[in-house]
C-alpha atoms as a PDB file:
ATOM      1  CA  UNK A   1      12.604 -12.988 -10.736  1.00  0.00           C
ATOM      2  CA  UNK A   2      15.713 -11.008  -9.987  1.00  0.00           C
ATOM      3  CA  UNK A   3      16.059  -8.790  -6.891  1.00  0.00           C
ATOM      4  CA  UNK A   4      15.315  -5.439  -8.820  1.00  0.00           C
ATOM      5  CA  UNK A   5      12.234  -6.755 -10.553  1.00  0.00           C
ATOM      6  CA  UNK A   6       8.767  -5.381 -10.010  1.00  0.00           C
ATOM      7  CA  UNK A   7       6.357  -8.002  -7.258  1.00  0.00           C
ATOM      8  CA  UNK A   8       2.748  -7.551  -8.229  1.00  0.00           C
ATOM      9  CA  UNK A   9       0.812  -8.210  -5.127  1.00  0.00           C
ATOM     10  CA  UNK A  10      -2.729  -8.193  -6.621  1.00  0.00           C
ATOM     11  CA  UNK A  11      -4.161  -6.027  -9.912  1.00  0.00           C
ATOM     12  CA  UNK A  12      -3.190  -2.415  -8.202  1.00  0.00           C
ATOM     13  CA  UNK A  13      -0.554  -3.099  -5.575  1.00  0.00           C
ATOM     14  CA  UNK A  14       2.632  -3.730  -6.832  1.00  0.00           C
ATOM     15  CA  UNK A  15       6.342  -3.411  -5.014  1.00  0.00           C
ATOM     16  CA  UNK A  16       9.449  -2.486  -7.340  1.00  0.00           C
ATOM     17  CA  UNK A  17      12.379  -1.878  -5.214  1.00  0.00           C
ATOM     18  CA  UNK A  18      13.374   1.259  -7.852  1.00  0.00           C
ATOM     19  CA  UNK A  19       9.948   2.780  -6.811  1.00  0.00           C
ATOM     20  CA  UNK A  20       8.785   5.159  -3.855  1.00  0.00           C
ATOM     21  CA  UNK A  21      12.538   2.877  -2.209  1.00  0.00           C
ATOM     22  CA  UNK A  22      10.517  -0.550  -2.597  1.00  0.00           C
ATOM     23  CA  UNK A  23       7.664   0.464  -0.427  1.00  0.00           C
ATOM     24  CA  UNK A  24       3.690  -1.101  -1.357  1.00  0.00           C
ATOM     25  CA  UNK A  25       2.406   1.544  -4.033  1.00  0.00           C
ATOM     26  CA  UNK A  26      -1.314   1.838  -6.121  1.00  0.00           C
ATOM     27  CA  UNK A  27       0.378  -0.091  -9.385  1.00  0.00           C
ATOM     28  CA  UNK A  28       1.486   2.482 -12.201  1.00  0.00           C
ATOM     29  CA  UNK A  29       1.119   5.216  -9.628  1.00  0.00           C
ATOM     30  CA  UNK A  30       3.546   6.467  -7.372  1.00  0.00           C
ATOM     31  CA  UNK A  31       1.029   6.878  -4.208  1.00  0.00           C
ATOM     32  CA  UNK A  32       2.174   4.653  -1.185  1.00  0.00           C
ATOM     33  CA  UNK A  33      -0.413   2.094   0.451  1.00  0.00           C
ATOM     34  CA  UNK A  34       1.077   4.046   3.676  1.00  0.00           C
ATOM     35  CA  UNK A  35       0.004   7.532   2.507  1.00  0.00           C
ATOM     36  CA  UNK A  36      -3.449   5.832   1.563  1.00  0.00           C
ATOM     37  CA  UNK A  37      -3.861   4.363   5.153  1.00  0.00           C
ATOM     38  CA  UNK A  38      -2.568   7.446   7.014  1.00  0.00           C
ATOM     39  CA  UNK A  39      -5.132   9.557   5.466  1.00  0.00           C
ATOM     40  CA  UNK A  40      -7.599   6.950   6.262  1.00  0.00           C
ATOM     41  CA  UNK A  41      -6.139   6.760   9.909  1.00  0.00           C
ATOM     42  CA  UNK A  42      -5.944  10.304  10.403  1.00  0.00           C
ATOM     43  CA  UNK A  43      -9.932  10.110   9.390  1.00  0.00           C
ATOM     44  CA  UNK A  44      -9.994  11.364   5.962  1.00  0.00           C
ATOM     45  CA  UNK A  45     -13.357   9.811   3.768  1.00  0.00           C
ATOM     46  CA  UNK A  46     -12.427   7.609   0.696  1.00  0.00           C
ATOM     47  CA  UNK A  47     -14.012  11.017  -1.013  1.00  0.00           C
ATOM     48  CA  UNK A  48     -11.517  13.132   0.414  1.00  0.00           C
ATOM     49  CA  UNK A  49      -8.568  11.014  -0.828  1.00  0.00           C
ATOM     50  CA  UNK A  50      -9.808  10.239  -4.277  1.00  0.00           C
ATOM     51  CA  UNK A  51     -10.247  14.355  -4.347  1.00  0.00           C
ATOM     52  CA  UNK A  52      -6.600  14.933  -3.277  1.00  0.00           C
ATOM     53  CA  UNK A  53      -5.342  11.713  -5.800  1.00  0.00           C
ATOM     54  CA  UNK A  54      -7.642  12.356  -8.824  1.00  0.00           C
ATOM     55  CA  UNK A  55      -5.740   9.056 -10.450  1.00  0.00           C
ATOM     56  CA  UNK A  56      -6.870   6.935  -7.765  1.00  0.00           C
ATOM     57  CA  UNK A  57     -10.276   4.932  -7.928  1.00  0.00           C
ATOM     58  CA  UNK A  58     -12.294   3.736  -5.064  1.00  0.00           C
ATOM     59  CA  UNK A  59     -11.019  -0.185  -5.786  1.00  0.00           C
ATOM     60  CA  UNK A  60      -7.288   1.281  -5.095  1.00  0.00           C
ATOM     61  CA  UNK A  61      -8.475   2.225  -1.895  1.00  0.00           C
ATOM     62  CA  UNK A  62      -9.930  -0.799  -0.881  1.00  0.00           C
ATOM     63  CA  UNK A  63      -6.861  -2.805  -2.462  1.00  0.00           C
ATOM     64  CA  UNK A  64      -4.981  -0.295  -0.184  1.00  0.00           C
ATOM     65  CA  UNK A  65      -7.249  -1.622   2.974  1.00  0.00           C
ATOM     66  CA  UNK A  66      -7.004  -5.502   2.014  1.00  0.00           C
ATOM     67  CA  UNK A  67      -2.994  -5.333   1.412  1.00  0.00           C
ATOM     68  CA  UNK A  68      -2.753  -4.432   4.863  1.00  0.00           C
ATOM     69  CA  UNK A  69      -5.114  -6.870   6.484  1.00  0.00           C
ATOM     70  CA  UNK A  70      -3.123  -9.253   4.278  1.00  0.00           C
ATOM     71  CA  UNK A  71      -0.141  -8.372   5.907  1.00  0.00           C
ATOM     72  CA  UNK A  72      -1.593  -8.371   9.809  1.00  0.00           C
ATOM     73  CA  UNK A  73      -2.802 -11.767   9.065  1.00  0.00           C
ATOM     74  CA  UNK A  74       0.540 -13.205   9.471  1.00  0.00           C
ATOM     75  CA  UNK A  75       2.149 -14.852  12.135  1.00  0.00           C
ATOM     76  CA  UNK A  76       4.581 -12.657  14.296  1.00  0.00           C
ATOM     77  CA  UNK A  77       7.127 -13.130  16.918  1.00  0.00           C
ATOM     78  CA  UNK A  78       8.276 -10.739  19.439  1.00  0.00           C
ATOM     79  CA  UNK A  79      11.411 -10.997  20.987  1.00  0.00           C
ATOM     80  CA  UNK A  80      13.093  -8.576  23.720  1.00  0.00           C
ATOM     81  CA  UNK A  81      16.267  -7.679  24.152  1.00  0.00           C
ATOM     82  CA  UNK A  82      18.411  -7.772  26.875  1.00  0.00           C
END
């Protein structure tokens, strides 16, 4: 795969570094995983977002949800600086 090609993380997340600047999106959409969780965060209803993103469906949302727990289910390190 060369640097510039499209990842597919799952059937409707995909990251293509000429997309949205490389950043998680609902695959052939342009709609970040980030704007999906902030509206979730900020406590918008799955409703409310499929209203404002009529091309979304209800499994992009939850694809949305399970991308990030992917993510937090990694192993991290924190380091300080002195």
């Amino acid at each position: 795969m060369s640097p510039t090609s499209p990842m597919f993380v799952d059937d409707r997340i995909s990251i293509d570094p000429d997309v949205c600047n490389g950043k998680p999106v609902v695959r052939g959409t342009r709609i970040t995983v980030e704007t999906v969780l902030g509206f979730l965060s900020a406590g918008d209803s799955e409703q409310d977002i499929l209203h404002q993103y009529p091309s979304l469906k209800p499994e992009d949302i939850k694809a949305c949800l399970a991308f990030a727990a992917q993510l937090l289910n990694r192993k991290f390190s924190v380091m300080t600086i002195d």
